[in-house]
Protein backbone atom coordinates (compact mmCIF):
# COMPACT_ATOMS: atom_id res chain seq x y z
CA UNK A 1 -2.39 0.21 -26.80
CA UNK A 2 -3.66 -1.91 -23.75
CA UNK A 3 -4.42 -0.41 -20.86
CA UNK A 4 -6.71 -1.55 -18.15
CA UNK A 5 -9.89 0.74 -16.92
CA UNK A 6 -8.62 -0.42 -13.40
CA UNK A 7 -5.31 1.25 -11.63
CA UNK A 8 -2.27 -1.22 -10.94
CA UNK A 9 -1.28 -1.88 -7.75
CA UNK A 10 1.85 0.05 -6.75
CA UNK A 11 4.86 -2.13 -5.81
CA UNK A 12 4.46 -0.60 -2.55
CA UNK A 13 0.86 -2.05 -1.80
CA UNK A 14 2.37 -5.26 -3.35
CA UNK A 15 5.61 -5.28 -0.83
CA UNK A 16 3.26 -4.37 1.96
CA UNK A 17 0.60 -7.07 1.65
CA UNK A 18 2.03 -10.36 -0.05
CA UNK A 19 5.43 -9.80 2.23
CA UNK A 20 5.73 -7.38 5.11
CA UNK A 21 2.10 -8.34 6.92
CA UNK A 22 2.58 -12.02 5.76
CA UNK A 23 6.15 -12.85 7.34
CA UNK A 24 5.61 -10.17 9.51
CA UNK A 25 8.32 -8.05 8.97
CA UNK A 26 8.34 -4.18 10.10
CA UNK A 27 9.30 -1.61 7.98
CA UNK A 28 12.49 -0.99 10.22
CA UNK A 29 13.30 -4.17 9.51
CA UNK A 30 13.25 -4.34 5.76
CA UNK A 31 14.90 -0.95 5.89
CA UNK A 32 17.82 -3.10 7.88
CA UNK A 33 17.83 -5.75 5.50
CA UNK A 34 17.78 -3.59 2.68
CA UNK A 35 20.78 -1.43 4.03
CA UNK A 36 18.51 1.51 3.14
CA UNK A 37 17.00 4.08 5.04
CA UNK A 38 13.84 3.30 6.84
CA UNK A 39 12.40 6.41 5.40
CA UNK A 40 13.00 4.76 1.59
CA UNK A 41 10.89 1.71 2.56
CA UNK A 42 8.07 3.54 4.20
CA UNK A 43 7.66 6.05 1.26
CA UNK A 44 8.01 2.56 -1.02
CA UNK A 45 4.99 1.01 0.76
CA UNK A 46 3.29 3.96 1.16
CA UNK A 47 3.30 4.57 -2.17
CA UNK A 48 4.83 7.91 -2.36
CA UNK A 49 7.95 7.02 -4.14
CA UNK A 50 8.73 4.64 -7.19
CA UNK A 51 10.40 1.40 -6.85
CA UNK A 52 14.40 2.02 -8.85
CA UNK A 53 16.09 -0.32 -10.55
CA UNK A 54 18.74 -0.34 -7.27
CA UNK A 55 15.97 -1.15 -5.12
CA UNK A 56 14.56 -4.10 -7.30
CA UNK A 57 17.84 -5.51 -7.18
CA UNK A 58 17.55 -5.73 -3.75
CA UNK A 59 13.83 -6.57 -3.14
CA UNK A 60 14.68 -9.37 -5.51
CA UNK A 61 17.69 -10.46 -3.18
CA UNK A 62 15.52 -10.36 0.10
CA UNK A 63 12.57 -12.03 -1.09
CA UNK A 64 13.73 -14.24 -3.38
CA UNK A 65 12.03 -13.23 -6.67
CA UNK A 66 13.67 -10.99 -9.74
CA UNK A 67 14.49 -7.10 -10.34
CA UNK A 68 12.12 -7.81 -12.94
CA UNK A 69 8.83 -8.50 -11.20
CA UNK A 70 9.43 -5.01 -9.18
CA UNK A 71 10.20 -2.76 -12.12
CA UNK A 72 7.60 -4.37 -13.95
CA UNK A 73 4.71 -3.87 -11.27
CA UNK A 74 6.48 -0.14 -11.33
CA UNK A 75 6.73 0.58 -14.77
CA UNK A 76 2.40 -0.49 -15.33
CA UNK A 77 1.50 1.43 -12.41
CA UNK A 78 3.45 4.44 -13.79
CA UNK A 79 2.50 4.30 -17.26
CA UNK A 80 -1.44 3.46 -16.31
CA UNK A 81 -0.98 6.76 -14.33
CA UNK A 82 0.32 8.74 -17.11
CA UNK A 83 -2.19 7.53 -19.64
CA UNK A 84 -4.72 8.72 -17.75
CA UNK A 85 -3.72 11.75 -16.20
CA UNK A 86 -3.06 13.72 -19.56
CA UNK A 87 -4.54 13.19 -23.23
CA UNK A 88 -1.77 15.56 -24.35
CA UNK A 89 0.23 12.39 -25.93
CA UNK A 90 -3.32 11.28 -28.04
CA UNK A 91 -2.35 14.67 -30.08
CA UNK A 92 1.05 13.11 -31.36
CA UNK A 93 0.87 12.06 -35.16
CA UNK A 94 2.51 9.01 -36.35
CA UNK A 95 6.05 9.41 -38.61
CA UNK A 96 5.39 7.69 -41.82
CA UNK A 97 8.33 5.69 -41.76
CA UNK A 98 7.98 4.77 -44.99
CA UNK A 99 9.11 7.97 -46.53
CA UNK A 100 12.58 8.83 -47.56
């Protein structure tokens, strides 16, 4: 298994430098764009929430990119974060999957 020494950035810190400063765009208005809460955005780019599948869809929409970039910049920041937060997974044994 790959997994890089460094953390990956959260979507958040992604959606909050390479769009919202850029095009200057306030949080208030994403949340608008969005037709979410501003609350959802600001715990989004504050990193204090994940980015769902629902809200990829629509990231993708606004911006012009896919679901896909935003779930996968989610799904390597979460799984970085649980590699290295426990080692209780290292303790799980392989099934042989050869035997019948």
């Amino acid at each position: 298994m790959l997994i890089s020494k460094r953390k990956p950035t959260h979507p958040g810190g992604i959606l909050k430098r390479q769009y919202l400063e850029p095009l200057g765009i306030t949080i208030t208005e994403l949340a608008t764009t969005l037709d979410v809460s501003r609350k959802t955005v600001s715990e989004i780019v504050n990193e204090k929430c994940s980015v769902t599948p629902n809200m990829a869809l629509r990231l993708a929409s606004a911006f012009g990119t896919t679901p896909q970039l935003w779930l996968n910049l989610q799904q390597r920041h979460d799984l970085w974060v649980e590699f290295n937060k426990s080692s209780d997974w290292q303790k799980i044994q392989p099934i042989d999957l050869q035997a019948s």
